[in-house]
Protein backbone atom coordinates (compact mmCIF):
# COMPACT_ATOMS: atom_id res chain seq x y z
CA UNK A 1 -14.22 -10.31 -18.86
CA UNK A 2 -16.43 -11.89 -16.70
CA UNK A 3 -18.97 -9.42 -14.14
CA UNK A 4 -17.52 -11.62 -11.39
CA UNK A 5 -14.48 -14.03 -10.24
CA UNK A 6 -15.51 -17.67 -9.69
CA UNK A 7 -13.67 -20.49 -8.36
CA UNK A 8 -13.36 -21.44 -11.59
CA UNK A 9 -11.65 -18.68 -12.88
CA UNK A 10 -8.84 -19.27 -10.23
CA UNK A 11 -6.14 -21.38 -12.32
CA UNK A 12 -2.79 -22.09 -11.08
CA UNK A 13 -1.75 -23.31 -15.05
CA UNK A 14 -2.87 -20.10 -16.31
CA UNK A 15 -0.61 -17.89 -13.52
CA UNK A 16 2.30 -20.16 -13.85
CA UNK A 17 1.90 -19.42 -17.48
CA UNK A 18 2.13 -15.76 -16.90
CA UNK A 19 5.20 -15.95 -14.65
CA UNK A 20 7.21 -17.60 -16.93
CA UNK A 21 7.11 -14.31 -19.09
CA UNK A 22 11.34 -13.28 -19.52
CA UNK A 23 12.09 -9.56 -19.60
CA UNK A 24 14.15 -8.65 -22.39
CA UNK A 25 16.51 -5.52 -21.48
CA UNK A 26 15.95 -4.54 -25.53
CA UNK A 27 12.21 -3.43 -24.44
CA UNK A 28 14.11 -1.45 -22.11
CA UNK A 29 16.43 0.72 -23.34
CA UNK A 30 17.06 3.23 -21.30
CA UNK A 31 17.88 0.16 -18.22
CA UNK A 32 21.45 -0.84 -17.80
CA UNK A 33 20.23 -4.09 -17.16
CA UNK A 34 17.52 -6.61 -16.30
CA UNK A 35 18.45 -9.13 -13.28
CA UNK A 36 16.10 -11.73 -12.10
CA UNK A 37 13.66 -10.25 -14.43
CA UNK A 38 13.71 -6.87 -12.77
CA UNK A 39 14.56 -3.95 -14.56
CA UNK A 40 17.24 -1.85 -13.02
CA UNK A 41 18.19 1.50 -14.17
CA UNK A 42 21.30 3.67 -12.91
CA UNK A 43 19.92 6.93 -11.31
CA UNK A 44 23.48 9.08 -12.51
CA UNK A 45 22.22 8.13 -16.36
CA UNK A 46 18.94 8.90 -15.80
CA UNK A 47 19.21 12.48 -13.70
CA UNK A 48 21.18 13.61 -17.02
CA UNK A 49 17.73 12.59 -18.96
CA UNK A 50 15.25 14.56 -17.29
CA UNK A 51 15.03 17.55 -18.87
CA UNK A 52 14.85 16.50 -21.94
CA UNK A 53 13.31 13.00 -22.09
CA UNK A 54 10.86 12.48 -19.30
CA UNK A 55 8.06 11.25 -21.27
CA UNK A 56 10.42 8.74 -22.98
CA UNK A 57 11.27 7.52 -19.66
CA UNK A 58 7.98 7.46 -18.04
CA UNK A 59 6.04 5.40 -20.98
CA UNK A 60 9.26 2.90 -20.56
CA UNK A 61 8.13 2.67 -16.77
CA UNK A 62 4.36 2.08 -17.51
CA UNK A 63 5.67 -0.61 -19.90
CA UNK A 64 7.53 -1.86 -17.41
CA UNK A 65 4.93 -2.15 -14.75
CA UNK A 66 2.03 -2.23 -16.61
CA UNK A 67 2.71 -5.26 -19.24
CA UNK A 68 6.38 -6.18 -18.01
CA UNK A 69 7.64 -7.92 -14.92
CA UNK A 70 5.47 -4.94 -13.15
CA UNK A 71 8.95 -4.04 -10.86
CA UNK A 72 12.03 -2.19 -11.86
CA UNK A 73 15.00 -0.51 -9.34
CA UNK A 74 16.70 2.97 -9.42
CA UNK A 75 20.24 2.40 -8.70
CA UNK A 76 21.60 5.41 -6.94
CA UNK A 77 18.35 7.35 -7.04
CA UNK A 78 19.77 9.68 -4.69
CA UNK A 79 22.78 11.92 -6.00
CA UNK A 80 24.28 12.28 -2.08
CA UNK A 81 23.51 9.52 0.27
CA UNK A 82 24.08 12.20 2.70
CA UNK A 83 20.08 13.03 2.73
CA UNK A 84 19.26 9.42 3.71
CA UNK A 85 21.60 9.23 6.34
CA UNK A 86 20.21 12.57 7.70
CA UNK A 87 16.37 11.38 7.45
CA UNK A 88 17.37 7.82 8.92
CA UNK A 89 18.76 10.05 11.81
CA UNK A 90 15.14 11.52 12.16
CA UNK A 91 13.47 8.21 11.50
CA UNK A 92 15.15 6.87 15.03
CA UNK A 93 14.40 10.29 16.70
CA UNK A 94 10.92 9.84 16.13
CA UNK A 95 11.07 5.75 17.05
CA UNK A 96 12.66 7.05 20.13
CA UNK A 97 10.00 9.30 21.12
CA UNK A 98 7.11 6.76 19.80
CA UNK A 99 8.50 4.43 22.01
CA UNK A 100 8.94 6.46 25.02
CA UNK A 101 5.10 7.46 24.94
CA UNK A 102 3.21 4.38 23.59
CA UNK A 103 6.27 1.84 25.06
CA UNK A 104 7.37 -0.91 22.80
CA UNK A 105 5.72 -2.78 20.46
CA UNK A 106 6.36 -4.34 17.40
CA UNK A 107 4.02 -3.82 13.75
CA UNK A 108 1.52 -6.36 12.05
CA UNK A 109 4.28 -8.01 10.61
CA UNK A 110 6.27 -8.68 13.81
CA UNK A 111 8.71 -7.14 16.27
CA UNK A 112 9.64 -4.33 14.03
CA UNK A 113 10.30 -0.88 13.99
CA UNK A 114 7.40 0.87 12.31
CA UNK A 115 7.16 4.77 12.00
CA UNK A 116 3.43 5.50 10.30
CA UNK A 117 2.79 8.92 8.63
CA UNK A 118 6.26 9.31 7.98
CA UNK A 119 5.42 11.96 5.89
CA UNK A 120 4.18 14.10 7.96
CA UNK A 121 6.24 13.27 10.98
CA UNK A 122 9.49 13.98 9.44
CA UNK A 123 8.39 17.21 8.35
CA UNK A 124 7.12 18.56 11.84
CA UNK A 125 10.97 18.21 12.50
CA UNK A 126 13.01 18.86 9.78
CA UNK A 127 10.78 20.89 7.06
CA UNK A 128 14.28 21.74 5.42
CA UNK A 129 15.51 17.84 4.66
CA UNK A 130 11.89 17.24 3.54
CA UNK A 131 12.60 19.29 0.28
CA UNK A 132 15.81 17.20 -0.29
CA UNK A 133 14.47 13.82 0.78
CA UNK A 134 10.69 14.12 -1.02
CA UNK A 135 11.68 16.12 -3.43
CA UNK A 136 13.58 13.78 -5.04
CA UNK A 137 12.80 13.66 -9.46
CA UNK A 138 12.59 9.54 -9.53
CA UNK A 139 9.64 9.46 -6.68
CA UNK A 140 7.99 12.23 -8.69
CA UNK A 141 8.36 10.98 -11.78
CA UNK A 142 7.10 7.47 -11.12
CA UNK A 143 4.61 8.75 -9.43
CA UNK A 144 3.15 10.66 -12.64
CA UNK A 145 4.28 8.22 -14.76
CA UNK A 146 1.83 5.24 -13.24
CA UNK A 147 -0.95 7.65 -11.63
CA UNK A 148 -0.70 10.71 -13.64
CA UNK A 149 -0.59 14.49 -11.95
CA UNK A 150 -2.56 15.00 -8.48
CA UNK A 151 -1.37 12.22 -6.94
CA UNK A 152 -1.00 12.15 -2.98
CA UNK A 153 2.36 10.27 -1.43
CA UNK A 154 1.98 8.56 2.00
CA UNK A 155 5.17 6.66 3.53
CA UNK A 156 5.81 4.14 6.51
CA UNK A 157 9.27 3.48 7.82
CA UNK A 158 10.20 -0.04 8.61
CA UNK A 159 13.21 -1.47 10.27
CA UNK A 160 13.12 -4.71 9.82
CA UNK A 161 15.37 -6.60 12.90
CA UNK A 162 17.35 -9.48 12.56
CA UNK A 163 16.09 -12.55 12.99
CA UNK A 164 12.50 -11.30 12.07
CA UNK A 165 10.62 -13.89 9.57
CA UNK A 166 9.77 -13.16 5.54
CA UNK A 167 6.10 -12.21 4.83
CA UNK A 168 4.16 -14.16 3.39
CA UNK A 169 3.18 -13.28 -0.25
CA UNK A 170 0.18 -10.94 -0.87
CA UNK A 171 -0.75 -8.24 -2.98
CA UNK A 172 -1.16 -4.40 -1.75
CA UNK A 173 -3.54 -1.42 -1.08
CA UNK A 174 -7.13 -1.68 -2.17
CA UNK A 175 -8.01 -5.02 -2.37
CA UNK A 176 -4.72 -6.54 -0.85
CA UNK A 177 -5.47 -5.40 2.38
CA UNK A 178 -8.79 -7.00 2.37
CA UNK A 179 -10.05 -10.35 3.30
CA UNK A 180 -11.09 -13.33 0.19
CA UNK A 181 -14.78 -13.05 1.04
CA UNK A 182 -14.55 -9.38 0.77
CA UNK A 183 -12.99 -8.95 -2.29
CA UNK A 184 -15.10 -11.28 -4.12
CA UNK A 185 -18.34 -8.89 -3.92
CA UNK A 186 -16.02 -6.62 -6.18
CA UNK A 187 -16.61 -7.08 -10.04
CA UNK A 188 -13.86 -8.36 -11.98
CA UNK A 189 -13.65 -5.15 -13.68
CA UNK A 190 -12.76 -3.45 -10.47
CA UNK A 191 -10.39 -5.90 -8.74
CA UNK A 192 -8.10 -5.20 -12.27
CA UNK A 193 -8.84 -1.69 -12.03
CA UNK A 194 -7.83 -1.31 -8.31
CA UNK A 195 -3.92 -1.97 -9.69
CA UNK A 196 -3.96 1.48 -11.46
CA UNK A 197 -4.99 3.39 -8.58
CA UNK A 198 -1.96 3.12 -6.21
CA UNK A 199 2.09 2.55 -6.65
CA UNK A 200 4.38 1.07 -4.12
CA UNK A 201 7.87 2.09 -3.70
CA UNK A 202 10.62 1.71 -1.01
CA UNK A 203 14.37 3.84 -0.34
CA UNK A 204 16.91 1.76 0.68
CA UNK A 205 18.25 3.70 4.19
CA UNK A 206 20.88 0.88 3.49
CA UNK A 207 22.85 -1.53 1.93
CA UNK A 208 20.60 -4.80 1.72
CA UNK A 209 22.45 -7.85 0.82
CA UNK A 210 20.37 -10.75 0.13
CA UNK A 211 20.76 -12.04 4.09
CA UNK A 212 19.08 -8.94 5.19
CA UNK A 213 16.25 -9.98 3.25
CA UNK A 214 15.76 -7.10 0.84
CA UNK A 215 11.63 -7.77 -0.97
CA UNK A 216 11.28 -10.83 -2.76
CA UNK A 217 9.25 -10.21 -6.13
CA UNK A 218 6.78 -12.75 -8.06
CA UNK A 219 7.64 -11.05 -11.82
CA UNK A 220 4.93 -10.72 -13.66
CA UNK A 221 2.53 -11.82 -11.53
CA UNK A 222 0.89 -8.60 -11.34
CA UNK A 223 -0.68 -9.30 -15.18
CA UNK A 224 -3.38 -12.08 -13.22
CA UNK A 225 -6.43 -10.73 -13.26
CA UNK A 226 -7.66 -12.73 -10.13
CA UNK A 227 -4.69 -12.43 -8.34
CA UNK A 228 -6.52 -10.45 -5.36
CA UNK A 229 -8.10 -13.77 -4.54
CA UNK A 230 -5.30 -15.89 -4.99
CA UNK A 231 -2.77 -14.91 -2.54
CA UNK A 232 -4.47 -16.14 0.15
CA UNK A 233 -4.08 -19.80 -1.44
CA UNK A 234 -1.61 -22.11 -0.55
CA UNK A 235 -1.04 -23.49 -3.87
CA UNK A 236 -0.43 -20.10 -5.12
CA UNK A 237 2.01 -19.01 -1.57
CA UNK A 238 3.97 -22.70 -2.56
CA UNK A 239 4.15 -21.14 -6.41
CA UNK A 240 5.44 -17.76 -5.25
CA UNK A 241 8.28 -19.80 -2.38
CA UNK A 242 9.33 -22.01 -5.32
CA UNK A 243 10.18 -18.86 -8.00
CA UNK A 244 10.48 -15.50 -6.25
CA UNK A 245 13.56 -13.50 -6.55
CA UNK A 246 15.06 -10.62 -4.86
CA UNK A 247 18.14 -8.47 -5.43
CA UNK A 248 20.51 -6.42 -3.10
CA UNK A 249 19.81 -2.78 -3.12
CA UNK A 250 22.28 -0.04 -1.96
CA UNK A 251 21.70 2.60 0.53
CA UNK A 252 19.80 5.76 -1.96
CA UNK A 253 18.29 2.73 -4.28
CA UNK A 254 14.88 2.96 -5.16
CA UNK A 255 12.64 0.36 -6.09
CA UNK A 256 9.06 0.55 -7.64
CA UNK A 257 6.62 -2.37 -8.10
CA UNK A 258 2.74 -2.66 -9.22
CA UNK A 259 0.31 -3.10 -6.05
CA UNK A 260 -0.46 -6.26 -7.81
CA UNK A 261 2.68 -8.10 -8.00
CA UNK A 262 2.88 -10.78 -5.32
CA UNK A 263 5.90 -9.87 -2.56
CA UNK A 264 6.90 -9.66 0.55
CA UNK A 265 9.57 -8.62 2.52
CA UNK A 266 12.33 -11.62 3.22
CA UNK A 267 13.76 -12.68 6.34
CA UNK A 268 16.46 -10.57 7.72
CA UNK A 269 19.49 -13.20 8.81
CA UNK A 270 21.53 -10.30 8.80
CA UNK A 271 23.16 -8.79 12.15
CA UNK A 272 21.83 -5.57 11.86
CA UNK A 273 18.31 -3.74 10.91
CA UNK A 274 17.13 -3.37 7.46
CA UNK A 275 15.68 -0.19 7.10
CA UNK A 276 13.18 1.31 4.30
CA UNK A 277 11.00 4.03 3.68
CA UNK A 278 8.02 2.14 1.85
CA UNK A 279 6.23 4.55 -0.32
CA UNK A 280 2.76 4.21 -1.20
CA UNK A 281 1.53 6.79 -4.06
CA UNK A 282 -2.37 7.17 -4.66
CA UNK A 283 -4.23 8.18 -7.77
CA UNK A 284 -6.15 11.13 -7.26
CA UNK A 285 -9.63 9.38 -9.03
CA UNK A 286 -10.25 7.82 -5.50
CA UNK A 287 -12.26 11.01 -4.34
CA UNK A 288 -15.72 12.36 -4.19
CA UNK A 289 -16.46 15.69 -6.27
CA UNK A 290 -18.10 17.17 -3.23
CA UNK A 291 -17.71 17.56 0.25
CA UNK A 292 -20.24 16.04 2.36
CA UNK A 293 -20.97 16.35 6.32
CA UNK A 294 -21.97 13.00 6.99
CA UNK A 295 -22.69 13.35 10.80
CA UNK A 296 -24.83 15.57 10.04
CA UNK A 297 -27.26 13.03 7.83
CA UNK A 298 -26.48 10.39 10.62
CA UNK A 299 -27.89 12.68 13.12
CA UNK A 300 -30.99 13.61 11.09
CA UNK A 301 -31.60 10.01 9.94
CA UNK A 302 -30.39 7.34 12.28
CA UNK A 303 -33.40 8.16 14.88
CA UNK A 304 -35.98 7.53 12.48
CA UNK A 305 -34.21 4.17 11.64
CA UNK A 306 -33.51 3.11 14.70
CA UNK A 307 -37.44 3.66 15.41
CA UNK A 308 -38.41 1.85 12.09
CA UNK A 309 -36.14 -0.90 13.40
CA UNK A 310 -37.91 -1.05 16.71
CA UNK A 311 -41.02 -1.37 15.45
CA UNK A 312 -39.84 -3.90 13.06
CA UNK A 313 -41.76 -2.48 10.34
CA UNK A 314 -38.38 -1.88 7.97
CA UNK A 315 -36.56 -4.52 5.73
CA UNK A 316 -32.70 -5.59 6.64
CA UNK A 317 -32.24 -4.65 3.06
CA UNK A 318 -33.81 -1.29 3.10
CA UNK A 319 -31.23 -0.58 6.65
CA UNK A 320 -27.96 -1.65 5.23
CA UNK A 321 -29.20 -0.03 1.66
CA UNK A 322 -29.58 3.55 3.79
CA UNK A 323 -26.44 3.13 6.07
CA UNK A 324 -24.18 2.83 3.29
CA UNK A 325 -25.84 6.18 1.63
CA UNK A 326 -25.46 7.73 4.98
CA UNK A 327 -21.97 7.01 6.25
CA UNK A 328 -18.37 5.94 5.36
CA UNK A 329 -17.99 2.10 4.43
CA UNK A 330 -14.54 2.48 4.23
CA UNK A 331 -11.32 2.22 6.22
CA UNK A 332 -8.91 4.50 4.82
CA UNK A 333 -7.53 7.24 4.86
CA UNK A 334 -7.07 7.07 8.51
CA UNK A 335 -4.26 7.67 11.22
CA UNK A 336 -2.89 3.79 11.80
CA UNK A 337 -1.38 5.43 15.05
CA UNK A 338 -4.65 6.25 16.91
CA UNK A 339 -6.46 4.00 14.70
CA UNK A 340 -4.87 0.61 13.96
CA UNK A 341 -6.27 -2.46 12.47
CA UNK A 342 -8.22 -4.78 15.02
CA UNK A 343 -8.00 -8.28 14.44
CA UNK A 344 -7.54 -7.91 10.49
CA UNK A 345 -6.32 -5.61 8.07
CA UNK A 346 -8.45 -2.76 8.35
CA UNK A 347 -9.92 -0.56 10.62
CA UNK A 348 -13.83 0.24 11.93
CA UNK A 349 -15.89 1.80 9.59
CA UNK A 350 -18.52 4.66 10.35
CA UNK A 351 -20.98 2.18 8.65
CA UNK A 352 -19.84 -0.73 11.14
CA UNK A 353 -20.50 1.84 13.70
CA UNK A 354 -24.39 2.54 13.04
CA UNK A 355 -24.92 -0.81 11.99
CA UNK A 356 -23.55 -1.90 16.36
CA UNK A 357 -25.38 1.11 17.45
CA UNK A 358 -29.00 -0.49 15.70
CA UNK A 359 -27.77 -3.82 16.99
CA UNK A 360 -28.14 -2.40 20.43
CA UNK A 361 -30.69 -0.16 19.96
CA UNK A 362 -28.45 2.70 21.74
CA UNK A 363 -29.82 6.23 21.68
CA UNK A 364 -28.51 8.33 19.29
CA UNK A 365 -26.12 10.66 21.78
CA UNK A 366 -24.35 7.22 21.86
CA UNK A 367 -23.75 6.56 18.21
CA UNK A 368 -22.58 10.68 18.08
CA UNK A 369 -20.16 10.37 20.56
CA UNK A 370 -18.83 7.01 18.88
CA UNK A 371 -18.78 8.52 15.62
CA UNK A 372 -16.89 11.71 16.86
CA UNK A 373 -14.26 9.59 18.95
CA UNK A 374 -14.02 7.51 15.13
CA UNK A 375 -13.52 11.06 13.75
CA UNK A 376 -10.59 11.77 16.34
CA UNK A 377 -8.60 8.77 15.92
CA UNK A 378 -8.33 9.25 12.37
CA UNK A 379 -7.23 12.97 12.44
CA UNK A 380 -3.30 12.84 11.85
């Protein structure tokens, strides 16, 4: 593998190559059946399993993602509907009050209803249904089957309303939420890696016939090693419009996909709103070992730059080399409520934030009191 993506390495051929791949449902055999090339399994077959035959199903789901279509569906993944029908009641509880505080508003993806943290939020009301609802085996076990123990769930209801438009195609958390020029400064090694360290999920709070515009899937896509630069390409968005499929999913239906496959959610020509719980599982590997007060550097070290930089006697190299061992250069985790994206994907960084405050040459009281409002609006 090459240190680097080039333009060269970007070959439309080469991914249509890959996409053609056909799942067979004998590398599958604990699926029922493999539709569109997406795997589906039958939740009621599988719950009888667990006990006894976890690690047979989990290295059948890493298959699956890993070197297969990268997307498979858990029919009935919840014994009693009954628990989605109660957590869809809290969903619109908390849209209610969300609305009657911050008014309406629609997400990044249009005039939807979008609940973030709803993790957390649901819990603050109904700590009971949590156990039922998140407790569920299939979310653990696909969890630990792609990211191994330790991992960390975060979820975000969306209600989808009729009439609202499909996405367009794109790849998720890292490096799908960040800009072409961006991800190119990561090595090839990493934009693969970046694939291993998250999986997405969604619960159907609903039956989604294809005119509600259930996710439309690009199989296999996920095995193109510079796909995180290719989305963003209209040869590549024509590509994924000509051959992505999608199937209807069933109120308690799961569905898990690789961060890497191209989707998006379809257009919902449906009368009423589609409504999922989209799941997004992270690895724990994305963590420091230690704990480290970086305000605290910031305050001891951003007066003497900011008086190297006044005197002009310090290289831009030697500045953006110390910010970025002084303060966070990254987005996430963060509270998307209090701290949304601005005009992109992602939000301000603490780096972003010393970097304006040198700009301006603003006293260092200033940069604290930015830095500790940053710290607030990303406190859930």
């Amino acid at each position: 593998m090459k240190a680097y993506f080039e333009e060269s390495d970007i070959r439309l051929d080469e991914f249509e190559a890959i996409c053609k791949q056909s799942a067979d449902l004998a590398d599958y055999p604990l699926a029922t059946a493999v539709q569109k090339n997406i795997v589906i399994y039958d939740g009621e077959k599988l719950r009888g399993m667990l006990d006894e035959n976890e690690a047979v199903i989990r290295a059948e789901w890493i298959r699956c993602l890993k070197d297969g279509p990268g997307v498979f569906v858990i029919k009935g993944a919840y014994a009693e509907t009954a628990v989605i029908d109660e957590m869809t009641v809290v969903f619109q509880q908390i849209v209610a009050q969300e609305k009657a505080s911050k008014g309406e508003g629609g997400d990044h993806f249009g005039q939807n209803e979008r609940i973030w943290n709803a993790i957390q939020k649901p819990c603050e009301i109904a700590p009971e249904l949590f156990i039922e609802y998140y407790g569920n085996p299939f979310l653990a076990l696909a969890s630990k089957a792609w990211l191994g123990p330790y991992y960390q769930i975060t979820a975000q209801m969306n209600s989808v309303k009729p009439g609202n438009k499909a996405q367009s195609p794109h790849r998720d958390y890292h490096l799908g939420f960040q800009n072409r020029a961006t991800t190119a400064h990561f090595p090839a090694h990493v934009q693969v890696m970046s694939q291993y360290l998250t999986l997405q999920g969604a619960i159907a709070h609903g039956d989604m016939p294809l005119e509600m515009g259930p996710t439309l899937f690009l199989p296999f896509s996920q095995q193109y090693e510079a796909g995180y630069l290719t989305f963003h390409d209209e040869e590549f968005r024509a590509y994924f419009d000509a051959h992505k499929v999608q199937l209807p999913l069933e109120k308690g239906d799961m569905v898990y996909f690789s961060p890497a496959l191209f989707h998006g959610a379809g257009e919902n020509l449906g009368t009423t709103d589609r409504i999922a719980n989209l799941v997004q599982i992270s690895s724990a590997f994305g963590r420091p070992m230690e704990t480290v007060n970086r305000s605290k550097i910031v305050e001891k070290v951003y007066p003497i730059l900011l008086d190297k930089v006044e005197q002009g006697v310090i290289s831009t190299r030697l500045v953006n080399d110390t910010v970025a061992a002084m303060a966070d250069g990254y987005s996430f985790p963060t509270n998307l409520d209090s701290d949304p994206p601005i005009g992109g994907n992602v939000p301000v960084t603490a780096q972003q934030l010393v970097h304006e405050a040198l700009g301006q040459k603003r006293p260092l009281t200033d940069l604290m009191q930015s830095l500790a409002a940053h710290a607030e609006r990303r406190t859930a």
